[in-house]
PDB file of N, CA and C in Angstrom:
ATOM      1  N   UNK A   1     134.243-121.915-110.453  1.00  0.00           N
ATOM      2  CA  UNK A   1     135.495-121.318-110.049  1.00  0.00           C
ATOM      3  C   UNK A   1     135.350-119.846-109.692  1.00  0.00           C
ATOM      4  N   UNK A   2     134.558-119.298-110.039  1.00  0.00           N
ATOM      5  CA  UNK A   2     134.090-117.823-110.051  1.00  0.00           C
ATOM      6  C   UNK A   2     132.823-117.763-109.690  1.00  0.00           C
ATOM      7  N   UNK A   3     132.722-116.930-108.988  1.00  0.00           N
ATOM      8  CA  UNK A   3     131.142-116.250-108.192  1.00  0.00           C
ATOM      9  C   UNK A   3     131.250-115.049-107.776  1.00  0.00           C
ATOM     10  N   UNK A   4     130.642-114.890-108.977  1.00  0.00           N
ATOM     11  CA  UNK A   4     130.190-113.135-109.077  1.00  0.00           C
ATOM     12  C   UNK A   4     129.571-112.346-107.487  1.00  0.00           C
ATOM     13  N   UNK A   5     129.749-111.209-107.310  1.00  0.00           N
ATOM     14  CA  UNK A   5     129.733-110.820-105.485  1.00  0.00           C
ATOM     15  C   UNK A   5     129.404-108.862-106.210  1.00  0.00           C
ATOM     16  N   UNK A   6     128.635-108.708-105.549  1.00  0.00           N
ATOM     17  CA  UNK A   6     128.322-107.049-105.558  1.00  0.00           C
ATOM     18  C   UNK A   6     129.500-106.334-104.382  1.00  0.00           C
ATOM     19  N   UNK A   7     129.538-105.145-105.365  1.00  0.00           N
ATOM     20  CA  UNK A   7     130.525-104.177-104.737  1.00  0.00           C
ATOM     21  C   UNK A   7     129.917-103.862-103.392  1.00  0.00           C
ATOM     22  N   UNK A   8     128.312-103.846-102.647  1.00  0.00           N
ATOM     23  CA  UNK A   8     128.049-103.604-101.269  1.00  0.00           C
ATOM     24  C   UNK A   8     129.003-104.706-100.586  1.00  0.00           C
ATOM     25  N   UNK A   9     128.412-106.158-101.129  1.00  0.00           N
ATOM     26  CA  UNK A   9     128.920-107.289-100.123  1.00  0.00           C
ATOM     27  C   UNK A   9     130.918-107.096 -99.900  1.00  0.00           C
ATOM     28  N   UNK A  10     131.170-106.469-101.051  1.00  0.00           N
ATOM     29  CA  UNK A  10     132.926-106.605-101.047  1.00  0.00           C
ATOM     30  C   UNK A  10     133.239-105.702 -99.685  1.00  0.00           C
ATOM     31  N   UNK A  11     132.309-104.157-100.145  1.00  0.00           N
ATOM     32  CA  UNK A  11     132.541-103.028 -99.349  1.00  0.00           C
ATOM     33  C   UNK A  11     132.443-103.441 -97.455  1.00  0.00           C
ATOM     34  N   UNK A  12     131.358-104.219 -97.309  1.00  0.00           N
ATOM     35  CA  UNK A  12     130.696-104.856 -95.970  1.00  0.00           C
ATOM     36  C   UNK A  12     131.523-105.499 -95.680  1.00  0.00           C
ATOM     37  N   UNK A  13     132.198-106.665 -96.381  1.00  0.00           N
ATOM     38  CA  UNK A  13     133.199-107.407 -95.769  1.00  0.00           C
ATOM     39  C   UNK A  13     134.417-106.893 -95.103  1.00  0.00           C
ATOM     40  N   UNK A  14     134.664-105.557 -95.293  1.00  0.00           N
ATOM     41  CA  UNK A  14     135.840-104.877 -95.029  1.00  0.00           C
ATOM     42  C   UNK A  14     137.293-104.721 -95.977  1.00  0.00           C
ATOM     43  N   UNK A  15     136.808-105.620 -97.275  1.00  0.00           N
ATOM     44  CA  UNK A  15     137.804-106.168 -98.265  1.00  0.00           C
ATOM     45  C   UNK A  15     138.207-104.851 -98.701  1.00  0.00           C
ATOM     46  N   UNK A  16     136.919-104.327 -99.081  1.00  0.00           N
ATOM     47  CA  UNK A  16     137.161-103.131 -99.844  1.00  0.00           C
ATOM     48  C   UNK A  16     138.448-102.051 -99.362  1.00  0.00           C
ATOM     49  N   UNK A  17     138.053-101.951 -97.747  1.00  0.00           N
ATOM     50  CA  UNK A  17     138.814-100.671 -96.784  1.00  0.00           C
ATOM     51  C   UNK A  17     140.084-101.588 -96.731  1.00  0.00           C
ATOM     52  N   UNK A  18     140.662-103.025 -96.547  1.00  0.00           N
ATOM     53  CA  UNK A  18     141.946-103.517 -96.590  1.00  0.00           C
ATOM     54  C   UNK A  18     142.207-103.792 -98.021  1.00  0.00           C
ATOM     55  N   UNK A  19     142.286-103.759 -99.286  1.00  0.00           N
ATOM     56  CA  UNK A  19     142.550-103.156-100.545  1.00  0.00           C
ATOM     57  C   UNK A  19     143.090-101.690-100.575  1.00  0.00           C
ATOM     58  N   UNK A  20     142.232-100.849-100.025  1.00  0.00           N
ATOM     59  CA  UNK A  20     142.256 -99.771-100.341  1.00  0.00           C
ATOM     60  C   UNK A  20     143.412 -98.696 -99.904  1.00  0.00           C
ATOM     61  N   UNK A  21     143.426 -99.364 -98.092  1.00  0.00           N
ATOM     62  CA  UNK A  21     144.778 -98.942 -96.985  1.00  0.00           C
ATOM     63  C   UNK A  21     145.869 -99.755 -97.937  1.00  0.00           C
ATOM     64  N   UNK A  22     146.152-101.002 -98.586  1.00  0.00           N
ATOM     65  CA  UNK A  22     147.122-101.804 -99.242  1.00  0.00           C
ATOM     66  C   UNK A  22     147.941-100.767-100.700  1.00  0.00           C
ATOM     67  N   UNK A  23     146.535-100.038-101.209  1.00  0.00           N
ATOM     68  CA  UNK A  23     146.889 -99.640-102.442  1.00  0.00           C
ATOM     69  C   UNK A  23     147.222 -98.203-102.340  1.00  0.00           C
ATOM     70  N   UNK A  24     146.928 -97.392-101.105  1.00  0.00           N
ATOM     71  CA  UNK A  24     147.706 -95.896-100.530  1.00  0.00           C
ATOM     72  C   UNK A  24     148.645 -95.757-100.797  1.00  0.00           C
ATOM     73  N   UNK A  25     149.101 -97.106-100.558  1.00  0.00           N
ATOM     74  CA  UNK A  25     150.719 -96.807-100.170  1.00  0.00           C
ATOM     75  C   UNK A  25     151.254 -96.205-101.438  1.00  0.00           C
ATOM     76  N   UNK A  26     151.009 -96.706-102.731  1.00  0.00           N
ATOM     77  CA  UNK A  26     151.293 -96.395-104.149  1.00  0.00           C
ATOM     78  C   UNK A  26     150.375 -95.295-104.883  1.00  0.00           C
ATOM     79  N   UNK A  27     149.874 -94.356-103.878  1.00  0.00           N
ATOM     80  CA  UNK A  27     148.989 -93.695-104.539  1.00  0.00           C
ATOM     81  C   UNK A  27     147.710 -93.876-104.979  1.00  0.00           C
ATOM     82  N   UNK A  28     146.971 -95.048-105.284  1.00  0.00           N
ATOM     83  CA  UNK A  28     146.036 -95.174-105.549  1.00  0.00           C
ATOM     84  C   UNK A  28     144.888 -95.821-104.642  1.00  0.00           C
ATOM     85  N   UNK A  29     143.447 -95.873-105.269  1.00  0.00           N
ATOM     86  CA  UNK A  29     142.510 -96.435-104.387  1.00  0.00           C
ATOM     87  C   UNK A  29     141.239 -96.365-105.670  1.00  0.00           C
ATOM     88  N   UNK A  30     140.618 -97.791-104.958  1.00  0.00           N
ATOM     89  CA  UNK A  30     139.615 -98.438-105.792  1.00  0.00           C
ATOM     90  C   UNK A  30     138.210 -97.537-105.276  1.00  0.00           C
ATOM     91  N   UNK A  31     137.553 -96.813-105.891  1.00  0.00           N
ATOM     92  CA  UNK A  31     136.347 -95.902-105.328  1.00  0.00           C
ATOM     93  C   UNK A  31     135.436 -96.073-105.900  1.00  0.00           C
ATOM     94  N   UNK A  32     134.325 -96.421-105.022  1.00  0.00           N
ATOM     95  CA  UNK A  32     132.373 -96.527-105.928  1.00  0.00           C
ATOM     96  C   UNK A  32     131.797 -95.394-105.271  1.00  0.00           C
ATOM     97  N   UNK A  33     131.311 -94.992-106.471  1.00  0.00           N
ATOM     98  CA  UNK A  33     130.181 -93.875-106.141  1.00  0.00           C
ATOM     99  C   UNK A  33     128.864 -94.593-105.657  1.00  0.00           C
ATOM    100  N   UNK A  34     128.317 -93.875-104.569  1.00  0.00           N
ATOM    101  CA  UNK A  34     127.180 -94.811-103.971  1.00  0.00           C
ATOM    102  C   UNK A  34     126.202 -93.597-103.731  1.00  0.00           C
ATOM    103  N   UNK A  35     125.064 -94.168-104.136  1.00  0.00           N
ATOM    104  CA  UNK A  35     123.975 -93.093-104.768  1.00  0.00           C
ATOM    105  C   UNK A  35     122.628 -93.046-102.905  1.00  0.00           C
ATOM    106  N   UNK A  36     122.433 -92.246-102.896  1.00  0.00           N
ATOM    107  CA  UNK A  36     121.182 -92.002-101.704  1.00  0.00           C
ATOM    108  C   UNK A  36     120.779 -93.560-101.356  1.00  0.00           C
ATOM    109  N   UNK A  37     120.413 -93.961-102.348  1.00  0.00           N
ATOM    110  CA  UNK A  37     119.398 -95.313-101.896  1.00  0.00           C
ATOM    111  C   UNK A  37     120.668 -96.378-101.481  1.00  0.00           C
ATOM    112  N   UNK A  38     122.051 -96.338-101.590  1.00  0.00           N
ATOM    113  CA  UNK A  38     122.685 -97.266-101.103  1.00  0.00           C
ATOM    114  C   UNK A  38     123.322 -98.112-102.279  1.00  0.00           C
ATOM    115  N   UNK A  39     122.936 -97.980-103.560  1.00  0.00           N
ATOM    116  CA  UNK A  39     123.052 -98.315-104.767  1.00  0.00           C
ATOM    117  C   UNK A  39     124.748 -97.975-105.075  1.00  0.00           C
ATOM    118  N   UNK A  40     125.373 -98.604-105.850  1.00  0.00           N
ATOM    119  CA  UNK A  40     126.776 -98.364-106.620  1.00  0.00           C
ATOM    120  C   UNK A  40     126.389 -98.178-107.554  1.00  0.00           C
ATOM    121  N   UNK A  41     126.453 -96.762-108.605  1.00  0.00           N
ATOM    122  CA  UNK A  41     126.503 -96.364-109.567  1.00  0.00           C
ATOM    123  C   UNK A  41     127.868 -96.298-110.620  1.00  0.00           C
ATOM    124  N   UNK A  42     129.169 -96.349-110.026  1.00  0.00           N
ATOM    125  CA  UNK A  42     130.014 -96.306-110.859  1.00  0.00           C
ATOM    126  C   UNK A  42     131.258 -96.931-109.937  1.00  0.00           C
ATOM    127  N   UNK A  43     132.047 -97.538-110.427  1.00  0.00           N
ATOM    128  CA  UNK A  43     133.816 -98.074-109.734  1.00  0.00           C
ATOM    129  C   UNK A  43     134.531 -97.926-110.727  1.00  0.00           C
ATOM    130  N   UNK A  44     135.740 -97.516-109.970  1.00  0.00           N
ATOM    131  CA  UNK A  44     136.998 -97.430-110.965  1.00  0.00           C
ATOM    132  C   UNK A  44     137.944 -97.073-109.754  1.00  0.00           C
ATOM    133  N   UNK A  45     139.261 -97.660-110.370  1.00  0.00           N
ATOM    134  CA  UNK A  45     140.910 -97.344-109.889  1.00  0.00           C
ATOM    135  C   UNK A  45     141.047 -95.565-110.030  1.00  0.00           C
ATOM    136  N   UNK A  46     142.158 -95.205-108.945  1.00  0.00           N
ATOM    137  CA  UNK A  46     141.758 -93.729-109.054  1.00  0.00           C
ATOM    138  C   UNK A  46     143.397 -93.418-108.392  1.00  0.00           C
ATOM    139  N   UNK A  47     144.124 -92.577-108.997  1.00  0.00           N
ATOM    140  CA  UNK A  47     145.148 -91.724-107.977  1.00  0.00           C
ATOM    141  C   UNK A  47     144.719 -91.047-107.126  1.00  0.00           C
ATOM    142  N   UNK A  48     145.450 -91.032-106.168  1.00  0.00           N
ATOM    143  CA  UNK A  48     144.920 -90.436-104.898  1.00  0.00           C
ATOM    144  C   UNK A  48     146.042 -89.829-104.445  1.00  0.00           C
ATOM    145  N   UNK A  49     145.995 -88.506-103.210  1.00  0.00           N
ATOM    146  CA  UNK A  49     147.214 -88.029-102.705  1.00  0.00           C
ATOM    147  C   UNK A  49     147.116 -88.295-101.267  1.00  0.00           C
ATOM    148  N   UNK A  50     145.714 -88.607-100.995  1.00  0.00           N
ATOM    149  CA  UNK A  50     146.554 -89.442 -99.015  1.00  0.00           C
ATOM    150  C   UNK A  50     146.394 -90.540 -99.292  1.00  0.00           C
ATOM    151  N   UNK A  51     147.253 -91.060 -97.944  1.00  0.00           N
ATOM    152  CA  UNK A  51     147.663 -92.202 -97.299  1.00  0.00           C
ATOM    153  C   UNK A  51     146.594 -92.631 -96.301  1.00  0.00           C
ATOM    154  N   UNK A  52     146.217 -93.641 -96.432  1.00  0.00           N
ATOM    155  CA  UNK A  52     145.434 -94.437 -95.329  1.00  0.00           C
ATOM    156  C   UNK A  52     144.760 -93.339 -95.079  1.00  0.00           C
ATOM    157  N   UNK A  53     143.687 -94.419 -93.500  1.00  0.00           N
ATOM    158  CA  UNK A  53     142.411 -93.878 -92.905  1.00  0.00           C
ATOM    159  C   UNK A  53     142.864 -93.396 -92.037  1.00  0.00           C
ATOM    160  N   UNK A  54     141.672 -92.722 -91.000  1.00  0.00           N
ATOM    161  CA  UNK A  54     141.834 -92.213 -89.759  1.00  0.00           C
ATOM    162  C   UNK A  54     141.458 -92.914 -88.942  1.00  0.00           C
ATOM    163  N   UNK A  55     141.705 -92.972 -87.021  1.00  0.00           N
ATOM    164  CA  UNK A  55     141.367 -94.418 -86.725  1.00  0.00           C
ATOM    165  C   UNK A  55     140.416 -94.745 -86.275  1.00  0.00           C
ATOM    166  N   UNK A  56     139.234 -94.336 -86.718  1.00  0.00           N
ATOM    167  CA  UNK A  56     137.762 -94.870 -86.675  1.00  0.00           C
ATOM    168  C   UNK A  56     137.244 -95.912 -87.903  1.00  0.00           C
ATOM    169  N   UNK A  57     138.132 -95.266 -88.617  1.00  0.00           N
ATOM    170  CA  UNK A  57     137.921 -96.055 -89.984  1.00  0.00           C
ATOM    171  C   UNK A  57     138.653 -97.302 -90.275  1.00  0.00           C
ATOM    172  N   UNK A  58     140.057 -96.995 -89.545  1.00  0.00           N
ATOM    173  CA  UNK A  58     140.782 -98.380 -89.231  1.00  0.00           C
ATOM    174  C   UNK A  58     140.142 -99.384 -88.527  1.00  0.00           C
ATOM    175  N   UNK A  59     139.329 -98.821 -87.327  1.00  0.00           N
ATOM    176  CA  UNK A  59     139.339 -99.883 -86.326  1.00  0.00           C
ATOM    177  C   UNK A  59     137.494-100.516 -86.986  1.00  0.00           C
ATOM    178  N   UNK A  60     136.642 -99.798 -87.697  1.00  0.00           N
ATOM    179  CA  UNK A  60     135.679-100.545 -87.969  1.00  0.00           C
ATOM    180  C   UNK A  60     136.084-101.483 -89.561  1.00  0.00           C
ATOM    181  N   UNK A  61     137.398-101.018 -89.576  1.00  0.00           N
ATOM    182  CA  UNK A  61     137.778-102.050 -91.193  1.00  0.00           C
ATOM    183  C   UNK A  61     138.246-103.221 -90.224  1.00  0.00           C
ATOM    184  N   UNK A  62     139.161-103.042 -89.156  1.00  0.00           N
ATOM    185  CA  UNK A  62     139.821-104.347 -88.647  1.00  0.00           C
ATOM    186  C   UNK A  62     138.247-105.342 -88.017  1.00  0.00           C
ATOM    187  N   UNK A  63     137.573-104.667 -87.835  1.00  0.00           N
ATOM    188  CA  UNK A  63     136.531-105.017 -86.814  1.00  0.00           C
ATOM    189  C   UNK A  63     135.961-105.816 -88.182  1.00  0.00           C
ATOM    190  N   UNK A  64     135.201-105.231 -89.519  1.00  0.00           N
ATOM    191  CA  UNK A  64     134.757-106.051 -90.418  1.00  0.00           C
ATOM    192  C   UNK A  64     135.662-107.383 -90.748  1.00  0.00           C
ATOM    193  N   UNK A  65     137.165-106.893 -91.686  1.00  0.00           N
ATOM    194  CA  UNK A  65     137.973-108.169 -92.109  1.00  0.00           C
ATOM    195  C   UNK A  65     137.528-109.554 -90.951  1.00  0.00           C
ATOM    196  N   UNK A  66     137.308-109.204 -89.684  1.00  0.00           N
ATOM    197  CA  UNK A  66     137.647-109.718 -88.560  1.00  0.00           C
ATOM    198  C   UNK A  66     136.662-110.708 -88.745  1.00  0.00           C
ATOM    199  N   UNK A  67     135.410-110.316 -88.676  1.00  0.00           N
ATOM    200  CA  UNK A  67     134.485-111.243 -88.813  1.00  0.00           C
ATOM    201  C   UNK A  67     134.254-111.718 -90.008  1.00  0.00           C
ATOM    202  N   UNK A  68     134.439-111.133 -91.376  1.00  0.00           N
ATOM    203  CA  UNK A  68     134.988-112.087 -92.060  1.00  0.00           C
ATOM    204  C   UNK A  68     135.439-113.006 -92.487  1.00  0.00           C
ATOM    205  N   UNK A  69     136.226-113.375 -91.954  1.00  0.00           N
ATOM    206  CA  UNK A  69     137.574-114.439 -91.385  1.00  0.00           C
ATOM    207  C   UNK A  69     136.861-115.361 -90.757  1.00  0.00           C
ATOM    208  N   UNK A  70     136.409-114.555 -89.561  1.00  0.00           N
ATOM    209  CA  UNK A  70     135.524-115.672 -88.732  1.00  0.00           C
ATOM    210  C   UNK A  70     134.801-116.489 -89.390  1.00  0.00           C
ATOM    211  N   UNK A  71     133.679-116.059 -90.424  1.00  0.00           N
ATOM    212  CA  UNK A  71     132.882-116.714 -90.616  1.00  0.00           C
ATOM    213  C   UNK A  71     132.561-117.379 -91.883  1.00  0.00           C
ATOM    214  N   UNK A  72     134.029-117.390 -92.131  1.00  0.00           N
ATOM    215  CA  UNK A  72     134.540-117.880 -93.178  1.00  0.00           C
ATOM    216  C   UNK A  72     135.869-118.755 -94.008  1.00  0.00           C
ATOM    217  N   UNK A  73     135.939-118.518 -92.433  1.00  0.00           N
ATOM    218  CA  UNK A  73     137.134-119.769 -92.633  1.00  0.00           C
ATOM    219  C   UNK A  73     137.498-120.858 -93.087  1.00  0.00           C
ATOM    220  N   UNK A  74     136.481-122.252 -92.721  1.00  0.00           N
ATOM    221  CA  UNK A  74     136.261-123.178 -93.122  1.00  0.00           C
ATOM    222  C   UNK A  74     136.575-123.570 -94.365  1.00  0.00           C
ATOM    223  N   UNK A  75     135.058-122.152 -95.196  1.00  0.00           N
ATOM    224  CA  UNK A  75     134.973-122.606 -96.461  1.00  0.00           C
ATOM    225  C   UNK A  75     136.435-122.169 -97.335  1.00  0.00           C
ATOM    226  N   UNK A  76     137.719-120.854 -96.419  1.00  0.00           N
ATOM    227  CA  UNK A  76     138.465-120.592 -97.462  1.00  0.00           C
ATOM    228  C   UNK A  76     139.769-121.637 -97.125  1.00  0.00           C
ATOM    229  N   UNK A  77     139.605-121.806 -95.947  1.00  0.00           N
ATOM    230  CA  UNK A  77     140.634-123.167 -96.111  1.00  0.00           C
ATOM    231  C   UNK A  77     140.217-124.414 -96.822  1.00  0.00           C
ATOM    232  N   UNK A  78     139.551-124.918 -96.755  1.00  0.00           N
ATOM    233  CA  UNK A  78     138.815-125.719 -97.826  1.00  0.00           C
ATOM    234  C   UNK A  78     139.039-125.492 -99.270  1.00  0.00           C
ATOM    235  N   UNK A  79     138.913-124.208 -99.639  1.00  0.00           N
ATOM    236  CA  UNK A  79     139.515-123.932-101.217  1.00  0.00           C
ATOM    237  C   UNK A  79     140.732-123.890-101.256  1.00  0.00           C
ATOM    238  N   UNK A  80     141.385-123.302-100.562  1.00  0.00           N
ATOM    239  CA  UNK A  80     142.992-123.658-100.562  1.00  0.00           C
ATOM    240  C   UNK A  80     143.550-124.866-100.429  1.00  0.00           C
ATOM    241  N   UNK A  81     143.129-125.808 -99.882  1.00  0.00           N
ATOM    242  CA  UNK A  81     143.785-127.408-100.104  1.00  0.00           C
ATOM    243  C   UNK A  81     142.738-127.887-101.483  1.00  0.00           C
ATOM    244  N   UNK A  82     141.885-127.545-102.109  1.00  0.00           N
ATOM    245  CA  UNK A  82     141.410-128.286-103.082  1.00  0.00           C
ATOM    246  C   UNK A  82     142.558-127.747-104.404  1.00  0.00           C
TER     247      UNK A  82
END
């Protein structure tokens, strides 16, 4: 029922940046410290005082979710009717 997933693969998928624009709105945002080598050293929930990205950052989050979706569809409709 659960399968554990690293904070890169969440971040790559674009999940991370549509969470994050979701949780602005209320002030907050989910943040990993990511060390030289590419590594996540620490996550945690965080107050924040801006709102959303700028739109480079929008359009490579829509561009990730996007393929996402794509290439993953199947299997999440598939969990949703089981």
């Amino acid at each position: 029922m659960v399968e554990k997933k690293t904070w890169k693969e969440f971040r790559d998928s674009g999940l991370f940046w549509w969470i994050n624009m979701i949780l602005h709105t209320f002030g907050w945002a989910l943040v990993v410290e990511v060390e030289e080598d590419g590594s996540i050293s620490n996550a945690y929930p965080a107050r924040v005082k801006f709102r959303g990205f700028d739109e480079k950052d929008n359009s490579a989050g829509y561009i990730k979710v996007t393929k996402y979706l794509k290439e993953n569809m199947e299997q999440l409709e598939k969990e949703s009717l089981e």
